[in-house]
Each structure stands twice: as C-alpha cells, then as structure tokens.
N, C-alpha and C. Protein backbone atom coordinates (compact mmCIF):
# COMPACT_ATOMS: atom_id res chain seq x y z
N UNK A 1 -31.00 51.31 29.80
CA UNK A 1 -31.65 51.92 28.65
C UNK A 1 -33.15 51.98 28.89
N UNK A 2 -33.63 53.18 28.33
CA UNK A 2 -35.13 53.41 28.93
C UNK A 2 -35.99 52.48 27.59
N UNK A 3 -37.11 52.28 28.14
CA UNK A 3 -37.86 51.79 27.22
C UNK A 3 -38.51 52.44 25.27
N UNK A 4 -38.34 53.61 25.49
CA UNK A 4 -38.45 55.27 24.52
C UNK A 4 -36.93 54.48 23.50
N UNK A 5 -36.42 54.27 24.79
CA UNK A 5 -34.85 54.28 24.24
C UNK A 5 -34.49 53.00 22.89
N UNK A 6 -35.31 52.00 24.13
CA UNK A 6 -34.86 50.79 23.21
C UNK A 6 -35.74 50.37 22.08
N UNK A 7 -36.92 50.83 22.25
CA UNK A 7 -37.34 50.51 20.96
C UNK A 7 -37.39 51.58 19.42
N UNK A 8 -36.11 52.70 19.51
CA UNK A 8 -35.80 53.70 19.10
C UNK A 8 -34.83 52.60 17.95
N UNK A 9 -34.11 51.72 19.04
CA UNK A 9 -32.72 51.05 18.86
C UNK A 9 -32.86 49.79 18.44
N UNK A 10 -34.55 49.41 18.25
CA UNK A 10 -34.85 48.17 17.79
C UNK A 10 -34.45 47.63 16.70
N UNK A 11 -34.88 48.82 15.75
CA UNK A 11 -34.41 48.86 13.94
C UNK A 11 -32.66 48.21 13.68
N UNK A 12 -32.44 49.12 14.36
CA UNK A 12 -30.46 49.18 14.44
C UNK A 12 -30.09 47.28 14.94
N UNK A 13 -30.90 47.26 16.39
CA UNK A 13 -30.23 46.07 16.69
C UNK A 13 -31.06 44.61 15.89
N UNK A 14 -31.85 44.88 15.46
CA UNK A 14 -32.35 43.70 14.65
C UNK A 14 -31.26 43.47 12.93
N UNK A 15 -30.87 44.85 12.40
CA UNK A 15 -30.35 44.57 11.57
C UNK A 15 -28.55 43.78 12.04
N UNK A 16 -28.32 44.41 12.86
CA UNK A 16 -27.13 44.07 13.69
C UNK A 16 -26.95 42.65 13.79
N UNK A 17 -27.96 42.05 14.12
CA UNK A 17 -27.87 40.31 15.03
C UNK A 17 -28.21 40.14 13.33
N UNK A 18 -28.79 40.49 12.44
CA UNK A 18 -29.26 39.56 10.97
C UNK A 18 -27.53 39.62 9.83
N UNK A 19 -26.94 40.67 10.49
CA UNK A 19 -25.34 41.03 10.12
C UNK A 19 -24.36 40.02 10.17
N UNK A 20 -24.68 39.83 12.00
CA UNK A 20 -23.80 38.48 12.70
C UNK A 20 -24.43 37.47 12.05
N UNK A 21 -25.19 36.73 11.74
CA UNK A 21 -25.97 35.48 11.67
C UNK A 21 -25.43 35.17 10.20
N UNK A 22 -25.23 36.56 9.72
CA UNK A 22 -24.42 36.24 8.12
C UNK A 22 -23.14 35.21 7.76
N UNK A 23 -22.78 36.16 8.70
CA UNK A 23 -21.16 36.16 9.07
C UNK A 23 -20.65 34.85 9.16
N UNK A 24 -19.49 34.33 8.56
CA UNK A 24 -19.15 32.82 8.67
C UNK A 24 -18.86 33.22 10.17
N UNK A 25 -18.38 31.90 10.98
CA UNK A 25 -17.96 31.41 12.32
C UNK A 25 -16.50 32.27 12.18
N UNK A 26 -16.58 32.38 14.06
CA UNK A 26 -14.78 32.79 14.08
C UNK A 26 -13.90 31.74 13.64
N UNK A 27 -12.68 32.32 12.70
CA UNK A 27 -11.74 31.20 12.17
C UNK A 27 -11.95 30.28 11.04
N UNK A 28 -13.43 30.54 10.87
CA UNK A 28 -13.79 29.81 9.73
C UNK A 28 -13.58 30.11 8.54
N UNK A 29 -13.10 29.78 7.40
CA UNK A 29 -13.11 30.29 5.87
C UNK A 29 -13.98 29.82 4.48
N UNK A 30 -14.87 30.15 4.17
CA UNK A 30 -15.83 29.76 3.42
C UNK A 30 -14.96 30.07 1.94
N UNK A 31 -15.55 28.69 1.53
CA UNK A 31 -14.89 28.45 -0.24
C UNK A 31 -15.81 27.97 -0.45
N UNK A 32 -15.56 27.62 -2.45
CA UNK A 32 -16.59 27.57 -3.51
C UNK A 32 -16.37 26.35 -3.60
N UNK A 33 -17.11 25.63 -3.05
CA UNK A 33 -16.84 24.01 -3.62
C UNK A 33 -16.56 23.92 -5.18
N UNK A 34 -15.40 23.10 -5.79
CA UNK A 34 -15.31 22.77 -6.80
C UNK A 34 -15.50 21.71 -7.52
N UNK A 35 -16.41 21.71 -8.13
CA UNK A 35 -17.11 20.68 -9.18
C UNK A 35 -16.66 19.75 -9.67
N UNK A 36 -15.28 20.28 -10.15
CA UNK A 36 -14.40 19.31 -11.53
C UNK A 36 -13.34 18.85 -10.08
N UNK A 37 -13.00 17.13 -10.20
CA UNK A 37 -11.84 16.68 -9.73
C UNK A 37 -10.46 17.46 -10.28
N UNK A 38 -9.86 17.63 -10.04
CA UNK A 38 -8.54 18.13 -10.51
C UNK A 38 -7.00 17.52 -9.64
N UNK A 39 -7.30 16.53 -8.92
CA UNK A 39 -5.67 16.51 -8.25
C UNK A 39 -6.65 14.70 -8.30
N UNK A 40 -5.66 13.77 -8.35
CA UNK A 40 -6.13 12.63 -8.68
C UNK A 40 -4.39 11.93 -7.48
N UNK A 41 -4.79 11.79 -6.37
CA UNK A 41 -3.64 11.20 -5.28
C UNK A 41 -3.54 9.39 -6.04
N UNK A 42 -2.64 9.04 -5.61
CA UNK A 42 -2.72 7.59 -5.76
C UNK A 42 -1.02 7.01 -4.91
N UNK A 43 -1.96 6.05 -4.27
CA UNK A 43 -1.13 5.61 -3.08
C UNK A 43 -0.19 4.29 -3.52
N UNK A 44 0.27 3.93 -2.53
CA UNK A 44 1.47 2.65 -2.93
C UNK A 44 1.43 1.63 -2.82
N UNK A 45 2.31 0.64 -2.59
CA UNK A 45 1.58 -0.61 -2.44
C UNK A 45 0.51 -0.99 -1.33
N UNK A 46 -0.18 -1.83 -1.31
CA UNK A 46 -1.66 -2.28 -0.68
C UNK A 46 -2.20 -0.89 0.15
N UNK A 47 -1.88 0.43 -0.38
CA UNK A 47 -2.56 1.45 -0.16
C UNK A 47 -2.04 1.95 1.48
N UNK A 48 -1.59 1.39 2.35
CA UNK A 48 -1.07 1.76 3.65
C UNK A 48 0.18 2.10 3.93
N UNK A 49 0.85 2.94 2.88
CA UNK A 49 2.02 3.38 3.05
C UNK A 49 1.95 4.77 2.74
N UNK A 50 1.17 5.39 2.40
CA UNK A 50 0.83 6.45 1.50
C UNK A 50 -0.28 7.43 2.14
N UNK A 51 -0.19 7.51 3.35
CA UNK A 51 -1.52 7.72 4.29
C UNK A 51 -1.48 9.55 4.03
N UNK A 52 -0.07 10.02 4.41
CA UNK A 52 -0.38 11.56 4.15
C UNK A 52 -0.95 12.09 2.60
N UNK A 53 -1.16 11.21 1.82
CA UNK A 53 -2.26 11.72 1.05
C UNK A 53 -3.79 12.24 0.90
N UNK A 54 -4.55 10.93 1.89
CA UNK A 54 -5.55 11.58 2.77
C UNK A 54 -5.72 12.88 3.76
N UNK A 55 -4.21 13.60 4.39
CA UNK A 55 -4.19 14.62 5.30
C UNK A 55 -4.25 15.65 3.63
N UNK A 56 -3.20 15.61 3.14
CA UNK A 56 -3.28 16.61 1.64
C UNK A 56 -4.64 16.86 0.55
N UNK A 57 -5.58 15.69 0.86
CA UNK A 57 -6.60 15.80 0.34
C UNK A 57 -7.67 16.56 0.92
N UNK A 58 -7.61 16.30 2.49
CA UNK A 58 -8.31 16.99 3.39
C UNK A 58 -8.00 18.87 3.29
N UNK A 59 -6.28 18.92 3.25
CA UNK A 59 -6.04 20.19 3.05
C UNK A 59 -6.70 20.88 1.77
N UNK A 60 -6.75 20.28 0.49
CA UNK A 60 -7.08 20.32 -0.17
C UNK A 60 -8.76 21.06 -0.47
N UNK A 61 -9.24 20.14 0.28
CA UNK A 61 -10.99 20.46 0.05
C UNK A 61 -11.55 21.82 0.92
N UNK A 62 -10.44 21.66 2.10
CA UNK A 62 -10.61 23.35 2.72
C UNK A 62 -10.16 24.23 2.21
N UNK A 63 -9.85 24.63 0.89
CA UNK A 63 -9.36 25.64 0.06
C UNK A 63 -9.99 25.51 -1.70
N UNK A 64 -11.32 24.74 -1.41
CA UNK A 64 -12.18 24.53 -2.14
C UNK A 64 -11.62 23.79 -3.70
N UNK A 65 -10.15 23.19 -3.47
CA UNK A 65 -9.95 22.15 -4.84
C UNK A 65 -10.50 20.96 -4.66
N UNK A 66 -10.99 20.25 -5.56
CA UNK A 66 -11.40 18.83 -5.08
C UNK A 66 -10.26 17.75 -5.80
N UNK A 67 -10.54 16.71 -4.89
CA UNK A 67 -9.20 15.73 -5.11
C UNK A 67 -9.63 14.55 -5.05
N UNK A 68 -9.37 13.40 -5.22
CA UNK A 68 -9.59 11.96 -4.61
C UNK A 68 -8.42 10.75 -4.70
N UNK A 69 -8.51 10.20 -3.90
CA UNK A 69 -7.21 9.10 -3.06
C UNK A 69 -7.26 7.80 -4.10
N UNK A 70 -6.69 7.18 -5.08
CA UNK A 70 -6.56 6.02 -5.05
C UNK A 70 -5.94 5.07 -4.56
N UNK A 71 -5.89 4.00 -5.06
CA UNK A 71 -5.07 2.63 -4.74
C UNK A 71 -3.97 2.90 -5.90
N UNK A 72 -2.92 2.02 -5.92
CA UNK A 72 -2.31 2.00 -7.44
C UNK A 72 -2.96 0.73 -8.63
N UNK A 73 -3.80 0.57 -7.94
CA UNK A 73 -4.25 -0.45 -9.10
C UNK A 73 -5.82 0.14 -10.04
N UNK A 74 -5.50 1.23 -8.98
CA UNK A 74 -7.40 2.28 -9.95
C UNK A 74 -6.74 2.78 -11.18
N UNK A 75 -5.32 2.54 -11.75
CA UNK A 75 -5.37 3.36 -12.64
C UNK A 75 -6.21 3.84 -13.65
N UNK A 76 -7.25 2.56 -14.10
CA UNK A 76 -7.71 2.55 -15.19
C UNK A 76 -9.31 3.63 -14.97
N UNK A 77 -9.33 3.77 -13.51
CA UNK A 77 -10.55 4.16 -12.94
C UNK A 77 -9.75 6.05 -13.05
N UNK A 78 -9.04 6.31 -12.80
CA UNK A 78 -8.23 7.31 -12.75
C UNK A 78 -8.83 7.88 -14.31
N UNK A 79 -8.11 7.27 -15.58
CA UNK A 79 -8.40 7.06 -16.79
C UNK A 79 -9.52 7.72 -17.43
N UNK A 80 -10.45 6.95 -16.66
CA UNK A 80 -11.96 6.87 -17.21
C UNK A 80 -12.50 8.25 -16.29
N UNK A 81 -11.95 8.68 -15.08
CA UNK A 81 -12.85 9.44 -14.91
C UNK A 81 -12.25 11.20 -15.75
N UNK A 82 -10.81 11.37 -15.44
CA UNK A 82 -10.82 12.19 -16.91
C UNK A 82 -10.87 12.26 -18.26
N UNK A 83 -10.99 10.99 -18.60
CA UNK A 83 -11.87 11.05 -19.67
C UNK A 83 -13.34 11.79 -20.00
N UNK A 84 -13.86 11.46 -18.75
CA UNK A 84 -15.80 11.84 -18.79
C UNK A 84 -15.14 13.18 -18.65
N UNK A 85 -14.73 13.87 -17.78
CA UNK A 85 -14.28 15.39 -17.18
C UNK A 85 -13.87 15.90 -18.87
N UNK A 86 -12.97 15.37 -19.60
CA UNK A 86 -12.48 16.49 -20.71
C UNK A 86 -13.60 16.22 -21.73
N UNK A 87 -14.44 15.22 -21.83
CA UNK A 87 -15.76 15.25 -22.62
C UNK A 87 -16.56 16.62 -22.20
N UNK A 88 -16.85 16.85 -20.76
CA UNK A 88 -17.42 17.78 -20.31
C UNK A 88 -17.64 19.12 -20.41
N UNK A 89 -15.86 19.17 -20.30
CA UNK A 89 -15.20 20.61 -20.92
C UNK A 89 -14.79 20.85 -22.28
N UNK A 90 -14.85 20.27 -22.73
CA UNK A 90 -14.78 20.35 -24.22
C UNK A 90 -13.34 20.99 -24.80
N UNK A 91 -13.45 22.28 -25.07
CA UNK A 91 -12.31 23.47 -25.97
C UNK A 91 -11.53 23.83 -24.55
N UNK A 92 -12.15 23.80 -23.20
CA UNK A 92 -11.31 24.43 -22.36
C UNK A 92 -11.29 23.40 -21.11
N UNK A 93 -10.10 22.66 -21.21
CA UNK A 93 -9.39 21.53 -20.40
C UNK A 93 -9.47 22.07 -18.94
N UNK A 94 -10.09 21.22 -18.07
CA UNK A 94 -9.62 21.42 -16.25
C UNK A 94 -8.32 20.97 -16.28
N UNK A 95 -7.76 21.99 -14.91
CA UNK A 95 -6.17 21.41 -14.92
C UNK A 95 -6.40 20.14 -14.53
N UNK A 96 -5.20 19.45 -14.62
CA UNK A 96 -5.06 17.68 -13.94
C UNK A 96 -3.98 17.69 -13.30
N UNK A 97 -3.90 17.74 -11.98
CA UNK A 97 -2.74 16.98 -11.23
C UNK A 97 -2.63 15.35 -11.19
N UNK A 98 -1.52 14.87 -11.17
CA UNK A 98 -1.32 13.47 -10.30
C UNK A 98 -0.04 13.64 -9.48
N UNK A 99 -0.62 13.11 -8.30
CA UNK A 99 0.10 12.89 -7.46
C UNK A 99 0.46 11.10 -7.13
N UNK A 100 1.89 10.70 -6.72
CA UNK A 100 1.85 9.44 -6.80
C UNK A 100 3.03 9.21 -5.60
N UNK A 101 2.66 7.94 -5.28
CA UNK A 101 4.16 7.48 -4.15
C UNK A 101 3.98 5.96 -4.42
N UNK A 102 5.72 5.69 -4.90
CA UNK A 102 6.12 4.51 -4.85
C UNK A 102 5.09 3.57 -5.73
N UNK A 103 4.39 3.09 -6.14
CA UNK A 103 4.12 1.99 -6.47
C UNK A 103 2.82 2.76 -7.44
N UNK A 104 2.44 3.30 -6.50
CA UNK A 104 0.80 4.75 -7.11
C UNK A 104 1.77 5.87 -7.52
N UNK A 105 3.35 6.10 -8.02
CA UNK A 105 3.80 6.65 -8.75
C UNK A 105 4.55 6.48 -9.79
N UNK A 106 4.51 4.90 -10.08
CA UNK A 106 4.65 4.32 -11.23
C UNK A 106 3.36 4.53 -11.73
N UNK A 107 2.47 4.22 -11.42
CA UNK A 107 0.54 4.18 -12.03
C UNK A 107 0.82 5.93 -12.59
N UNK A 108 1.05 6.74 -11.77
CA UNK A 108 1.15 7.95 -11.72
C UNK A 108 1.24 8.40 -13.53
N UNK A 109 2.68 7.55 -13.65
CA UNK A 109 3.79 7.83 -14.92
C UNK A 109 2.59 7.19 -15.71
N UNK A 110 2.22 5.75 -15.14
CA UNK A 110 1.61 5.21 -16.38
C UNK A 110 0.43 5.88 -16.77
N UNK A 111 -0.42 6.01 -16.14
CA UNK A 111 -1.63 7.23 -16.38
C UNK A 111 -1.53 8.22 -17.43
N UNK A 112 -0.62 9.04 -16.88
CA UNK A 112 -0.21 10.06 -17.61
C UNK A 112 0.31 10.20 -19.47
N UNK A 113 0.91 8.80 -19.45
CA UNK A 113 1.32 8.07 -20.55
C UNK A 113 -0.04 8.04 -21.57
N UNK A 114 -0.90 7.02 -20.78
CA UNK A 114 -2.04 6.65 -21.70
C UNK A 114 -2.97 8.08 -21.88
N UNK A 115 -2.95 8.78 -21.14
CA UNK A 115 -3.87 9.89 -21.35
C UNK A 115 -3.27 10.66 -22.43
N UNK A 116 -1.81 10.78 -22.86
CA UNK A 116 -1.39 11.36 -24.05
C UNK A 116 -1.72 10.44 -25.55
N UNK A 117 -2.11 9.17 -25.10
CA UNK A 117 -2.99 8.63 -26.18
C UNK A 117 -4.16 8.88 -26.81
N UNK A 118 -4.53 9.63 -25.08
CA UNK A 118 -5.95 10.34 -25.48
C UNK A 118 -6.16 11.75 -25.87
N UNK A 119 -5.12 11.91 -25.90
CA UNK A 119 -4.95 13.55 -26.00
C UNK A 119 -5.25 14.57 -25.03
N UNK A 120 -5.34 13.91 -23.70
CA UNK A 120 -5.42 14.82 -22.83
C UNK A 120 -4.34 15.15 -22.25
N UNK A 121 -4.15 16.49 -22.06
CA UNK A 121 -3.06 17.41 -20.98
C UNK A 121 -2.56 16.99 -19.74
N UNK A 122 -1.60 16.97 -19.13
CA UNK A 122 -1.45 16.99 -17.80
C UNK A 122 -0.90 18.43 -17.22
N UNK A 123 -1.31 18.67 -16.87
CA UNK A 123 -0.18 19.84 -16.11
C UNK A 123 0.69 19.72 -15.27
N UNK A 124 0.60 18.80 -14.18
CA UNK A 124 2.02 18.34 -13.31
C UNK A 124 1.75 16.85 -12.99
N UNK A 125 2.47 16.31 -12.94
CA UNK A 125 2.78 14.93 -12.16
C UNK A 125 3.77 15.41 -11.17
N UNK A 126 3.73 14.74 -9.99
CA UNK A 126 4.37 14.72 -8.77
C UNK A 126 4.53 13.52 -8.43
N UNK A 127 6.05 12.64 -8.26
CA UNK A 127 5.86 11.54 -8.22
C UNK A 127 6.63 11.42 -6.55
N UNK A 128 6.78 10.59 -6.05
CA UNK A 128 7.16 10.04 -4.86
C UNK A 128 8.37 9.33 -4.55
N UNK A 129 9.27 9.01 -4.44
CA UNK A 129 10.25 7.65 -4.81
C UNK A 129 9.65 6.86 -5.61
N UNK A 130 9.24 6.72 -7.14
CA UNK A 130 8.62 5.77 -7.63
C UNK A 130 9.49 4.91 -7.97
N UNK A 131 9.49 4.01 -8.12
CA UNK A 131 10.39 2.53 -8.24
C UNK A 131 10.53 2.23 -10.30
N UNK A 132 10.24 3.27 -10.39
CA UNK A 132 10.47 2.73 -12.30
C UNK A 132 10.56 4.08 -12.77
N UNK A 133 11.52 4.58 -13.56
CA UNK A 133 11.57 5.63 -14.25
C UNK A 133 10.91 7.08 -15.73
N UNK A 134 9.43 5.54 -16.10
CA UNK A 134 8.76 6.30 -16.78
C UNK A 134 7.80 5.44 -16.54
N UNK A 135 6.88 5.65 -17.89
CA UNK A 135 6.85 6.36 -19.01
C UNK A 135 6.91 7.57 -18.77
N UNK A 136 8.13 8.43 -19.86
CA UNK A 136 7.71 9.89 -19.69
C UNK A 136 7.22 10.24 -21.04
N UNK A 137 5.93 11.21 -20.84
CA UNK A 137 5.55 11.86 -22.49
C UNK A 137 5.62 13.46 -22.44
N UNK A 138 5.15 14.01 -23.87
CA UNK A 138 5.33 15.28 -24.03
C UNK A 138 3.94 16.04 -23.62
N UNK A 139 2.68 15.33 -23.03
CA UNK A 139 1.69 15.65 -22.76
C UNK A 139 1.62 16.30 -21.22
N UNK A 140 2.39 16.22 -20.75
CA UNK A 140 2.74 16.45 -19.45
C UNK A 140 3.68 17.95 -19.33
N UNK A 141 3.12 18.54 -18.55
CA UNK A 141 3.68 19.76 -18.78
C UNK A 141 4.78 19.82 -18.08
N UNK A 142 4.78 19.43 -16.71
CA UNK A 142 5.80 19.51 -15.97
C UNK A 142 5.93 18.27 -15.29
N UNK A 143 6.95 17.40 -14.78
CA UNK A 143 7.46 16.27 -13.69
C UNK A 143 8.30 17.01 -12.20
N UNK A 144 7.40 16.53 -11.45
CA UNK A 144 8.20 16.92 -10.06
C UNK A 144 8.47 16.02 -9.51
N UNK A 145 9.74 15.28 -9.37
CA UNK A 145 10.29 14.00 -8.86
C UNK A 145 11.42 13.64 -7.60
N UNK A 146 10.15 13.26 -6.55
CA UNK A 146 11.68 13.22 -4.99
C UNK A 146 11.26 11.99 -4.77
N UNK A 147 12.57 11.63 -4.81
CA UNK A 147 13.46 10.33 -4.41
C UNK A 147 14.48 11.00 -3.81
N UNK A 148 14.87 9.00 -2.95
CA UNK A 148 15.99 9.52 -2.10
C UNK A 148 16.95 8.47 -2.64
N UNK A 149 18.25 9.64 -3.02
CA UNK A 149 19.20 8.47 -3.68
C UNK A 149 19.50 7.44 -2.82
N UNK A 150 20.27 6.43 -3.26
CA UNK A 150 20.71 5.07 -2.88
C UNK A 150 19.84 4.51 -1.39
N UNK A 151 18.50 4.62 -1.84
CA UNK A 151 17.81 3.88 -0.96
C UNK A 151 17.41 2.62 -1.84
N UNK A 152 18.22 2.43 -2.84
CA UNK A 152 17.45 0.99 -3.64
C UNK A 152 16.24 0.76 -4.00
N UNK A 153 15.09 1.80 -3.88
CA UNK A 153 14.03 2.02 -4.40
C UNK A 153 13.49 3.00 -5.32
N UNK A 154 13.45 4.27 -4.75
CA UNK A 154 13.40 4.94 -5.22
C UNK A 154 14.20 5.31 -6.36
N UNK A 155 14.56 5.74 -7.75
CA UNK A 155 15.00 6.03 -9.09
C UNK A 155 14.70 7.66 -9.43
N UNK A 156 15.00 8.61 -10.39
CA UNK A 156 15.06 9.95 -10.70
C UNK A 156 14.50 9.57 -11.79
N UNK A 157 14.04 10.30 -12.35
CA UNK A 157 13.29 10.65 -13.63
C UNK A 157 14.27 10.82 -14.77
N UNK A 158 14.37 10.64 -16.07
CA UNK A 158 15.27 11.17 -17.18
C UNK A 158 14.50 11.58 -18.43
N UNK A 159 14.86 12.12 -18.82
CA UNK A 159 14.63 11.79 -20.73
C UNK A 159 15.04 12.85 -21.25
N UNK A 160 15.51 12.71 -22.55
CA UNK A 160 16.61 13.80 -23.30
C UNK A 160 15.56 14.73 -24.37
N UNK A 161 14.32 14.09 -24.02
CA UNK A 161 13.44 15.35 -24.93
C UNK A 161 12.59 16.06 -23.91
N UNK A 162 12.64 15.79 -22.96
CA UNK A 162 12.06 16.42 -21.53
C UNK A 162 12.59 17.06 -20.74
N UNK A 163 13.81 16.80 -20.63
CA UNK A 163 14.52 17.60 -19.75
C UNK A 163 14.63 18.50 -19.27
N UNK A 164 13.89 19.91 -19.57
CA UNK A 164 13.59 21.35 -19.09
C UNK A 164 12.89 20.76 -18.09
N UNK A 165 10.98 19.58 -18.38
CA UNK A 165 10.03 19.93 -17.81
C UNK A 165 10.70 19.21 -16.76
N UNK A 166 11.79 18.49 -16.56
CA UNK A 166 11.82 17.64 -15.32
C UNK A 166 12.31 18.25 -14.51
N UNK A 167 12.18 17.89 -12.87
CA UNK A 167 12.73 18.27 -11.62
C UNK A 167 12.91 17.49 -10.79
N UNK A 168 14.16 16.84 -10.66
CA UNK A 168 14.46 15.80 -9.16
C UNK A 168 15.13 16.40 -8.30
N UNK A 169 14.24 15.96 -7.02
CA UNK A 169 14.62 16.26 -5.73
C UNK A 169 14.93 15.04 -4.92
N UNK A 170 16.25 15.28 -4.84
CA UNK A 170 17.00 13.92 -4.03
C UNK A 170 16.51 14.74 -2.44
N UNK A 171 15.55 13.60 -1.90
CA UNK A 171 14.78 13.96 -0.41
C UNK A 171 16.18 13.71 0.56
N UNK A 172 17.31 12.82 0.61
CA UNK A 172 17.98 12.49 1.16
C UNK A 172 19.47 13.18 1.42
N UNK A 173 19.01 14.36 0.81
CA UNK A 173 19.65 15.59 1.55
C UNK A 173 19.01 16.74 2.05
N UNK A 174 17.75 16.22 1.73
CA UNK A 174 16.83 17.35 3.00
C UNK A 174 17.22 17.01 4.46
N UNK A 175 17.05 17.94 4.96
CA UNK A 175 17.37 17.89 6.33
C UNK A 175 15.66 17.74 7.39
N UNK A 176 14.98 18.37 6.12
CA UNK A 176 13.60 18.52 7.03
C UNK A 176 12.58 16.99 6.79
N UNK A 177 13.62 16.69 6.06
CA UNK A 177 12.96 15.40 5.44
C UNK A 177 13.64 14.19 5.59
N UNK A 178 14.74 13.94 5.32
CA UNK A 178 15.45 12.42 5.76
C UNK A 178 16.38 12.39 7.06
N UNK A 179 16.39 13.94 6.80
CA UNK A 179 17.02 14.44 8.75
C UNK A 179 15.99 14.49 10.00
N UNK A 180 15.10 14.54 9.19
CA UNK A 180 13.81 14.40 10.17
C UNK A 180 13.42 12.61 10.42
N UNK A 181 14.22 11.96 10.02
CA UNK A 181 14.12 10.59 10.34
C UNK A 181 12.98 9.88 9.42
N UNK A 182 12.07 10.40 8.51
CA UNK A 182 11.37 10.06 6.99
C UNK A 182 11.97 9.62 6.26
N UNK A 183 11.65 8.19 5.52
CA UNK A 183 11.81 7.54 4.95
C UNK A 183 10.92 7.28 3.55
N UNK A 184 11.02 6.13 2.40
CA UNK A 184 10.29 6.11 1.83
C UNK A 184 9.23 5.45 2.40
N UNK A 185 9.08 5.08 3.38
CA UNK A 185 7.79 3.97 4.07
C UNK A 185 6.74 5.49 4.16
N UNK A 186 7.53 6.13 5.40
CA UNK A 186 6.61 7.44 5.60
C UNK A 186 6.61 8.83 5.07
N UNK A 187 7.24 8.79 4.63
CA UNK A 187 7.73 10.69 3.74
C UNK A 187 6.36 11.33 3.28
N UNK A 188 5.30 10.42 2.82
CA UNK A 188 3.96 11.36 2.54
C UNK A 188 3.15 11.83 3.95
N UNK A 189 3.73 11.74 5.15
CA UNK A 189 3.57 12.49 6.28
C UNK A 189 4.53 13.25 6.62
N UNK A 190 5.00 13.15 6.04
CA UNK A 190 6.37 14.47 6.24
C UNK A 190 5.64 15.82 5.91
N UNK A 191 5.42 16.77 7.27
CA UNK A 191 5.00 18.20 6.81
C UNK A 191 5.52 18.96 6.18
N UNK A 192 6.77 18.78 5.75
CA UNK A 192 7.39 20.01 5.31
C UNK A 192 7.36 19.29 3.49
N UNK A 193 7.37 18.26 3.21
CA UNK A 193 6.68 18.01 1.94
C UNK A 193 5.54 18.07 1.28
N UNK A 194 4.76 17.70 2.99
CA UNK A 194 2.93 18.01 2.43
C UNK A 194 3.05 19.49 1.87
N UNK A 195 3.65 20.10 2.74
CA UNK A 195 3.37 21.84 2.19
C UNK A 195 4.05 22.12 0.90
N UNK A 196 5.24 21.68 0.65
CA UNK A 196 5.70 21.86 -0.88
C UNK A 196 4.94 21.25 -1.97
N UNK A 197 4.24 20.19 -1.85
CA UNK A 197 3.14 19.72 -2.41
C UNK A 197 2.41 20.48 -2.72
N UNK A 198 1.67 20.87 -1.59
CA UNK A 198 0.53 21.34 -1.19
C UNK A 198 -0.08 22.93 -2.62
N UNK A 199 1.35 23.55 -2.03
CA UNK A 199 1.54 24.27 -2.67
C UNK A 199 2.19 24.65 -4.13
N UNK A 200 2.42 23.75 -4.50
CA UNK A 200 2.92 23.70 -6.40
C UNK A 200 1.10 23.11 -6.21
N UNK A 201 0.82 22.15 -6.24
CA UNK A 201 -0.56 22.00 -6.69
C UNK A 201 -1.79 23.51 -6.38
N UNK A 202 -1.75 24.10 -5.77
CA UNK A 202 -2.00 25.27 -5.41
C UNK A 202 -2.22 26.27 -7.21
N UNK A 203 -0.71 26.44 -6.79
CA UNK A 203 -0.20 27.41 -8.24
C UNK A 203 -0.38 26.87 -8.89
N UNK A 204 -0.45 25.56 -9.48
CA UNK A 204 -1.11 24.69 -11.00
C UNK A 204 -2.45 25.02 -11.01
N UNK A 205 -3.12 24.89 -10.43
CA UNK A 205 -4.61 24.80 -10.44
C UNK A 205 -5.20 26.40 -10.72
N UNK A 206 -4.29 27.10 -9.57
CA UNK A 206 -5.03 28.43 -9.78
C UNK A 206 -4.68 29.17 -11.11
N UNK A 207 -3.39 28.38 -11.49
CA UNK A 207 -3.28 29.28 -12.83
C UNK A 207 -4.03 28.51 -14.05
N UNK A 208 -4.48 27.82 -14.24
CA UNK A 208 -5.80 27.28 -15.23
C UNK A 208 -6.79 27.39 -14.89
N UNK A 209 -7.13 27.70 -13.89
CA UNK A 209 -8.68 28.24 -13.62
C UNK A 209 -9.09 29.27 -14.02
C-alpha cells in the first residue's frame, strides 16, 4: 500500500481497531451483574457433601443470576438476608429460590416455613434427598423433590393441600443418575442434575424479572 494510500485508509482503520477493542473476547459472554441474591444454595451435613453446589453457583453468576452457598446451620442468616431484600423491594418481590441437599434441605423446608410467617413468597424450593418431609406451606409456589427411594435417607415430599405444587423425582430410577453410579453422598455433582437444576432455576427467575 502506497503511502497517498494509507493515510487515505487511516480514518477507516482507526475506527476499525476502536470497533475490535469494543468487542467482548472470543467466546466470551458479557451479562448484567445482578444486584438482588435470588437462589440461596445450602449444603448438608458439615458442608462437604454438597460440593456441586459451588460448580451451580459458579454456573450461575456466568449468566448474570446471583446466588450464595450456605452451611445448613445459616438458616437463620438465609432468613435475615431476605428479609433486608423484600424491605428493599417493597410492592414488587425478587424471585427466591432455595436450593437444598440432605441436611441443607431440611433447613431448605425450614426456611421456607418461617418466611411464610413473614409473609414472604417463595417461588421454588428444590430439595435434595432431604431426610425429613416438611415443613410444607402455602407460601411456596412450587416443591421440586429428588430422592432416591429405599436408600433409608432420603423421604418424598407430601401434603394433601399442596399437592398440585409438589413434584417427586425418585433419582433411583434415573439411569443418568443412580445408573451413573451417584449416590446421595455425591448426586449434587451429578451433571445431568446440575443441568435440570440449573435450568428450572433459570425459568423461575427469568419469569419474575
């Protein structure tokens, strides 16, 4: 290119490289960080059984929902922080997930319980093999419940005024799941649950937003 030439082509290629420089990275996907917690994980006993909650949380924040991991003994911390959140919002409620396994899905039930004291909403609970069958309330919009029958831990969900919102999934005729050699120790690393997870929390969220 002659010199006439290139600085003809200066204009063009300066806007060009200020185009690219815009541009997110290859493969990269830029989201809106979100402000309000909305998916509230809570793990099982002494917190090391329950690890694919941290991978789901991670999935989570790259698709701009925000989430955070408890113990099962934060319930009360769980509590308090949607509490401050529906002070915040006032007339128009953030959705609330809980997610729970085994021991952080009894807390799960119980949470959910006391927050209908408070008058706050749930929109889904997702529980895990939880080892106790409620509390269930009417504040809760929907229950999504996998257990695996006759593992002696895990229990199904009931109640005769709930019964539409409930859903049990006996894991122990999945094939991708208890055929895949997952258990209740490890099943919250089970991929093919993270993604069914993944995704009902997905569609909850985006449809109250």
């Amino acid at each position: 290119m002659s010199r006439a030439a290139f600085a003809r082509a200066g204009p063009f290629l300066a806007f060009a490289l200020a185009l690219l420089a815009a541009l997110p990275a290859w493969g990269q996907t830029r989201v809106k960080a979100d402000p309000v917690t909305h998916v509230y994980f809570i793990r099982g006993f002494l917190n090391v059984f329950s690890t694919g909650f941290d991978e789901m949380s991670e999935q989570l924040a790259k698709a701009g929902v925000k989430s955070i991991v408890h113990g099962h003994m934060s319930g009360s911390a769980v509590r308090a922080q949607l509490l401050a959140d529906s002070k915040k919002a006032g007339k128009h409620p953030n959705p609330v997930v809980l997610v729970g396994h085994s021991f952080g899905a009894n807390a799960a039930l119980s949470v959910s319980s006391l927050l209908a004291a408070d008058g706050i909403p749930v929109d889904l609970v997702i529980t895990i093999d939880p080892t106790v069958g409620g509390p269930l309330t009417p504040n809760v919009r929907r229950y999504v419940n996998y257990h695996f029958e006759g593992n002696n831990l895990g229990v199904p969900l009931t109640s005769p005024k709930l019964g539409k919102r409930i859903s049990n999934i006996d894991l122990s005729k999945r094939k991708d799941i208890a055929g895949a050699g997952d258990d209740h120790w490890t099943v919250t690393r089970n991929k093919a649950l993270q993604t069914e997870i993944l995704a009902a929390i997905r569609r909850q969220v985006g449809r109250r937003q």
